[in-house]
Protein backbone atom coordinates (compact mmCIF):
# COMPACT_ATOMS: atom_id res chain seq x y z
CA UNK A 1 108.10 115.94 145.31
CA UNK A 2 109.80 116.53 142.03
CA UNK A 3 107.66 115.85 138.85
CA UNK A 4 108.64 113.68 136.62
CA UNK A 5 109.19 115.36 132.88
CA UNK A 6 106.27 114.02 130.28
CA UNK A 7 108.06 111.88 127.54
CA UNK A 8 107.16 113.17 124.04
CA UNK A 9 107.36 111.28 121.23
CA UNK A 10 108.55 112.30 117.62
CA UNK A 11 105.31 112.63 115.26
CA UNK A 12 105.40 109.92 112.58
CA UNK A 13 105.62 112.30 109.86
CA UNK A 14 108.87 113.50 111.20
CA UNK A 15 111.11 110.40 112.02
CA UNK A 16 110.29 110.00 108.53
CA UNK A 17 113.84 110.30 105.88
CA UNK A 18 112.92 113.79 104.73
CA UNK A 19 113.72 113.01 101.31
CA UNK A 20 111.26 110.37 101.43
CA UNK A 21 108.34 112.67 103.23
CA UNK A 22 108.76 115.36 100.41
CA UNK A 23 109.62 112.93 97.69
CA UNK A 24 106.46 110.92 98.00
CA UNK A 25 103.38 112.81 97.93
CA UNK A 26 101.57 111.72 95.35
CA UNK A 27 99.90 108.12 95.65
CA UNK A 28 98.69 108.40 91.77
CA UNK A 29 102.23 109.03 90.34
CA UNK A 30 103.69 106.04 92.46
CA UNK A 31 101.05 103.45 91.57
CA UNK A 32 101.48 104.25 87.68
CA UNK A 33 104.88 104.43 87.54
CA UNK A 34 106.53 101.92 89.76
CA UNK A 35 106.31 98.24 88.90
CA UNK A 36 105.00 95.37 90.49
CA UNK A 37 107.38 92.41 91.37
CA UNK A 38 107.41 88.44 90.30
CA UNK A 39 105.12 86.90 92.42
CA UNK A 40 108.11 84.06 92.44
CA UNK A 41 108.91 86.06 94.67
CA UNK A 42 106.68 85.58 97.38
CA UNK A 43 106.28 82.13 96.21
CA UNK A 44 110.57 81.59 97.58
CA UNK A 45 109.25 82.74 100.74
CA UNK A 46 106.85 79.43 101.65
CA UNK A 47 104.34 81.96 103.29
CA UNK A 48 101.47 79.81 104.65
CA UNK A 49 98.08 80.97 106.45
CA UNK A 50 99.09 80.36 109.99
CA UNK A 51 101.49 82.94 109.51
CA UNK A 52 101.16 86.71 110.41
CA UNK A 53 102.95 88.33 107.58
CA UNK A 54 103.84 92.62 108.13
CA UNK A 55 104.76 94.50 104.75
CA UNK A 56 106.84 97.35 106.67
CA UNK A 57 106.74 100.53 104.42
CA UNK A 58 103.93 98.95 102.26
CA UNK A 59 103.35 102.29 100.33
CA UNK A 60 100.75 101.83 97.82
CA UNK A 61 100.88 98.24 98.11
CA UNK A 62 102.39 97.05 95.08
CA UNK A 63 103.86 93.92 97.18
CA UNK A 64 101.22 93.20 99.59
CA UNK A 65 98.70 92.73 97.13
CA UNK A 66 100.76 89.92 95.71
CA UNK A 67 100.77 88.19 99.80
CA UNK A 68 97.59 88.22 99.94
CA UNK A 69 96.53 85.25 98.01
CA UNK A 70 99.23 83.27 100.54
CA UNK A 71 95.91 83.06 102.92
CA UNK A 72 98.32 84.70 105.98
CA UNK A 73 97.17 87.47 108.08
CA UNK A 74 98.98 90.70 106.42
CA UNK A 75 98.98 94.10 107.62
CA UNK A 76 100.37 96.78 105.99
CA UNK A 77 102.74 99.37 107.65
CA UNK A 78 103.12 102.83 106.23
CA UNK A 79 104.02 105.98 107.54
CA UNK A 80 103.21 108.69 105.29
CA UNK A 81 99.21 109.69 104.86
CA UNK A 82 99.15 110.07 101.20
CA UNK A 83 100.80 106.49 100.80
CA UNK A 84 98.02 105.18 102.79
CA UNK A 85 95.26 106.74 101.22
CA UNK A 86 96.17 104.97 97.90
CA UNK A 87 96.81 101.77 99.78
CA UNK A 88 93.06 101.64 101.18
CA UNK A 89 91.85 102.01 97.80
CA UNK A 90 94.54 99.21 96.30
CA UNK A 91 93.99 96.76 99.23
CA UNK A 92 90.84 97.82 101.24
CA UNK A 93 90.77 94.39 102.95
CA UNK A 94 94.50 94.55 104.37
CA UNK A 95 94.60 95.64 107.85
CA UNK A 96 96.50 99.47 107.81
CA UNK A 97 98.27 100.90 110.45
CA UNK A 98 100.59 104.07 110.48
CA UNK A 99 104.24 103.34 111.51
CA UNK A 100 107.64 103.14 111.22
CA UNK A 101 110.32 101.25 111.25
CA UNK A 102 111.97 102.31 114.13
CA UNK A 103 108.87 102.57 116.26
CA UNK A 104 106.55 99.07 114.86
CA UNK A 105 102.78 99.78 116.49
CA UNK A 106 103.20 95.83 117.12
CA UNK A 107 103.34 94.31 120.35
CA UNK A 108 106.75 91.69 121.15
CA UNK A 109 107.19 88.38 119.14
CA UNK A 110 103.90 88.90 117.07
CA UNK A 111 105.20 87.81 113.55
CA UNK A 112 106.64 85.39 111.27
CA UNK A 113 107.68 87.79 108.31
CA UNK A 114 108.20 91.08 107.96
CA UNK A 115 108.47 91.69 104.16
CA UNK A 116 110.00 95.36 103.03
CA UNK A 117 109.79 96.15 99.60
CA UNK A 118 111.69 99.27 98.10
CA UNK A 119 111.79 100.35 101.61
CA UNK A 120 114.71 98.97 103.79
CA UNK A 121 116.75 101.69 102.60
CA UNK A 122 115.16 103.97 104.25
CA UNK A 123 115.13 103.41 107.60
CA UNK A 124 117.74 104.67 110.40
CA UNK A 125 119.17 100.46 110.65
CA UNK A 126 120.66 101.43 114.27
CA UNK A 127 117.28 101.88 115.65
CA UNK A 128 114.94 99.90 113.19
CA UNK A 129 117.04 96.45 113.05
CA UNK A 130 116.24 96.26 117.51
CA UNK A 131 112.72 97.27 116.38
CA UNK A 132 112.58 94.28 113.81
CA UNK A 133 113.76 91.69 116.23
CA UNK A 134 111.59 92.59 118.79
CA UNK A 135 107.82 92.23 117.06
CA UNK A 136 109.41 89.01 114.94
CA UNK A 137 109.16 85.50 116.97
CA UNK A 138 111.63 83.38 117.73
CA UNK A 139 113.29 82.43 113.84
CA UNK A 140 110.79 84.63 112.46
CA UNK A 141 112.33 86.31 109.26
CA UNK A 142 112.91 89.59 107.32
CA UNK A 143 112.52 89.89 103.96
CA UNK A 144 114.18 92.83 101.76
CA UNK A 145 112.76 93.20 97.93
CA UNK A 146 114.42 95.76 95.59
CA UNK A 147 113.48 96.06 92.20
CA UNK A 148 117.30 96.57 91.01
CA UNK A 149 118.62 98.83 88.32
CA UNK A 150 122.01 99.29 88.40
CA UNK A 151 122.75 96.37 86.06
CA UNK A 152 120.43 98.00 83.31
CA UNK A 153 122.10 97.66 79.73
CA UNK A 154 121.50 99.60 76.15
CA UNK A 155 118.79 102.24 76.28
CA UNK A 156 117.20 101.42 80.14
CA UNK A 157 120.74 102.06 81.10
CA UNK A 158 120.81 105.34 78.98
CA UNK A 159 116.78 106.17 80.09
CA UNK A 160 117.73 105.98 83.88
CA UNK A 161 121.20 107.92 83.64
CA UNK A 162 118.79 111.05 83.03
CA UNK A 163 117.94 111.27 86.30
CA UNK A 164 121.10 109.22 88.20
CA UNK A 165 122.87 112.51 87.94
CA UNK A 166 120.91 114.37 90.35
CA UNK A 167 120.60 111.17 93.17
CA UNK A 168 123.02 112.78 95.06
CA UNK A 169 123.44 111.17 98.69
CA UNK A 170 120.07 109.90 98.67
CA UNK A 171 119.66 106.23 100.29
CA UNK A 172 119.40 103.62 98.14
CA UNK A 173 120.54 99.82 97.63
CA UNK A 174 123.82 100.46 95.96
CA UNK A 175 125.54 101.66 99.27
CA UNK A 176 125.23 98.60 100.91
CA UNK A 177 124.63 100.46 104.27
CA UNK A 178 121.67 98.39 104.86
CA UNK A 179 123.75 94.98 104.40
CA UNK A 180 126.34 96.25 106.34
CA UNK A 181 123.82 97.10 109.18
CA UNK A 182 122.35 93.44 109.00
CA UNK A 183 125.76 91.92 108.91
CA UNK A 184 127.39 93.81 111.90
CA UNK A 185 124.41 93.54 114.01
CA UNK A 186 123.99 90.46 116.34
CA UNK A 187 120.86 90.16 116.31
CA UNK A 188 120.31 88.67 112.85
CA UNK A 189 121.88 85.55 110.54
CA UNK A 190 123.56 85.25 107.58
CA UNK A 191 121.81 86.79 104.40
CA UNK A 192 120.16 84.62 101.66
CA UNK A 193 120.55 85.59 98.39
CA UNK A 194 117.85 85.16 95.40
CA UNK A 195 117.28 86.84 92.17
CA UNK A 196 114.43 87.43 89.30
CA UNK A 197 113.62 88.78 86.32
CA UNK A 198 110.78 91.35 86.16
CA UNK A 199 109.53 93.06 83.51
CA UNK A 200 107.88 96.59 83.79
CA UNK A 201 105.05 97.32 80.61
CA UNK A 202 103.89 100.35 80.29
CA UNK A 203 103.29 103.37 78.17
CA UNK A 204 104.83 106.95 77.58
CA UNK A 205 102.76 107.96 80.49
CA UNK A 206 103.92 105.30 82.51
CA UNK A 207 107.70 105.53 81.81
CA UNK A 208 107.39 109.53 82.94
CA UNK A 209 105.32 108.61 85.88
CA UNK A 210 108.17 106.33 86.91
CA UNK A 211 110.57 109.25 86.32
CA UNK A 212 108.70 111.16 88.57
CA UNK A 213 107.89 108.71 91.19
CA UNK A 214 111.94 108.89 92.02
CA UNK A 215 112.14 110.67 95.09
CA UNK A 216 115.12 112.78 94.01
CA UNK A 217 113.19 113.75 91.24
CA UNK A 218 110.10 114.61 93.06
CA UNK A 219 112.05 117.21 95.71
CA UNK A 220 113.79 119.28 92.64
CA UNK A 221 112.59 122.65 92.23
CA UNK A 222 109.51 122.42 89.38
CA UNK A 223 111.24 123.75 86.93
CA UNK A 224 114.00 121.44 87.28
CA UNK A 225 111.73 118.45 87.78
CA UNK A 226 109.55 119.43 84.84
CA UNK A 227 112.71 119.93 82.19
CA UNK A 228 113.96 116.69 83.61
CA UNK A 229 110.53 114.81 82.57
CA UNK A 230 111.09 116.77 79.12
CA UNK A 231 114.16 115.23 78.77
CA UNK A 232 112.95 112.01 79.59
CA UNK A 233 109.94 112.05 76.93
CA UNK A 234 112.27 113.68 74.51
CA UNK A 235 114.67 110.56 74.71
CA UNK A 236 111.47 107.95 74.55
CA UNK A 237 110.27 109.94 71.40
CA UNK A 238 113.92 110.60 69.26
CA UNK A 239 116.22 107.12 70.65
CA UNK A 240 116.39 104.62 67.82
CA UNK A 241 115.77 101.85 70.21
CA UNK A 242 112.11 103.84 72.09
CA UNK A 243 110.78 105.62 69.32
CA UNK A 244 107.80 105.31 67.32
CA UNK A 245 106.44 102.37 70.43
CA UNK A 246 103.40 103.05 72.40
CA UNK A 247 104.50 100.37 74.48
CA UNK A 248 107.87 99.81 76.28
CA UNK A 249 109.12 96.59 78.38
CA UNK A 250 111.39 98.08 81.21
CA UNK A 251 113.24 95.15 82.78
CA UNK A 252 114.54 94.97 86.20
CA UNK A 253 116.83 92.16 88.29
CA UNK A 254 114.52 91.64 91.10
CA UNK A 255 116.51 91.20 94.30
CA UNK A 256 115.72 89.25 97.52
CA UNK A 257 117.38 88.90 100.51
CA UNK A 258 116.09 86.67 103.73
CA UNK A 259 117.60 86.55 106.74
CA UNK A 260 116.16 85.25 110.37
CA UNK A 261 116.08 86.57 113.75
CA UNK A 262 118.83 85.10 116.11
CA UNK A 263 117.27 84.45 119.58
């Protein structure tokens, strides 16, 4: 009788984006430098406690820690150790579980929401969008958050052009591969559309911690990465419009889009 040949599974670590396993590995950098979003937010979603609510890439949990207060059951989802090590000290009451998008540790038709925040870019959408539809009950819906950039005017526009030069084909929102994935696919609905404003403080440290939280920015070589965070704390310290502060307001067009699972 012929054996059958054991099925092996990818490790998580690899069927992560390998820009995104070498770009984030370092929990400390990403909590100081990324910002938070407007809990409005979460409040346009009309999350109630019945409802189990997964943040899918949660990181360090910069957005589940503003579901919690919705009274829902939220677990986190994270792949990547050093993310979660950061997240149990951020949320320690948050159920954790290591995952990814294309492979959800969730059994069929066991949530309402799925929430991914500065994540969605990320996955493979071929693989991830069947994944998504699978664990979500029936009208259950996804919810993509971006903290958006790319309409930046005066010096934010001029502070993040430092380091847009070196992005390179790295995912991100501005492709619109992820839309295009939703749209073509059958097996969600038409996309919702809402915006915010959010509002980043922080100070010098912070804005070069956000610098270096940029995946992109993380793989350079050192000395590349560490003349690009010169360059950054050189423009802070000389631009008519940065210098002299010891506290900066970094705004951002907060971005979310809803759509629900089609049965």
């Amino acid at each position: 009788m012929r054996r059958r040949k054991k099925e092996t599974k990818t490790p998580i670590a690899d069927a992560v984006h390998p820009t995104a396993a070498r770009g984030f590995n370092d929990g400390v950098v990403y909590e100081q430098g990324r910002p938070s979003y407007p809990p409005e937010a979460v409040t346009a979603l009309n999350i109630s406690p019945p409802h189990t609510v997964v943040d899918l890439g949660c990181g360090t949990g910069k957005f589940t820690r503003l579901l919690t207060p919705t009274g829902a059951r939220i677990i986190g989802i994270e792949p990547l150790a050093i993310m979660n090590e950061m997240f149990r000290t951020t949320c320690p009451n948050v159920t954790l579980l290591t995952g990814v998008a294309e492979r959800l540790p969730l059994r069929a038709c066991a949530v309402d929401l799925i929430t991914c925040a500065s994540a969605f870019h990320w996955f493979d959408h071929e693989r991830a969008l069947p994944e998504l539809h699978r664990v979500l009950r029936t009208a259950g819906r996804l919810a993509i958050i971006w903290n958006r950039r790319d309409k930046l005017a005066g010096w934010p526009a001029e502070f993040f052009a430092i380091t847009e030069q070196y992005r390179g084909d790295t995912p991100g929102y501005r492709s619109n591969a992820w839309r295009d994935a939703i749209d073509g696919s059958a097996l969600f609905g038409p996309i919702e559309e809402r915006w915010f404003d959010n509002v980043q403080h922080a100070d010098l440290d912070g804005l070069l911690a956000r610098v270096e939280s940029i995946s992109f920015i993380e793989t350079l070589p050192a000395s590349e990465k560490a003349a690009v965070i010169a360059r950054a704390r050189e423009f802070l310290v000389t631009h008519p419009d940065t210098r002299g502060r010891e506290h900066f307001e970094l705004p951002y067009h907060t971005a979310l889009y809803v759509t629900r699972r089609l049965n």
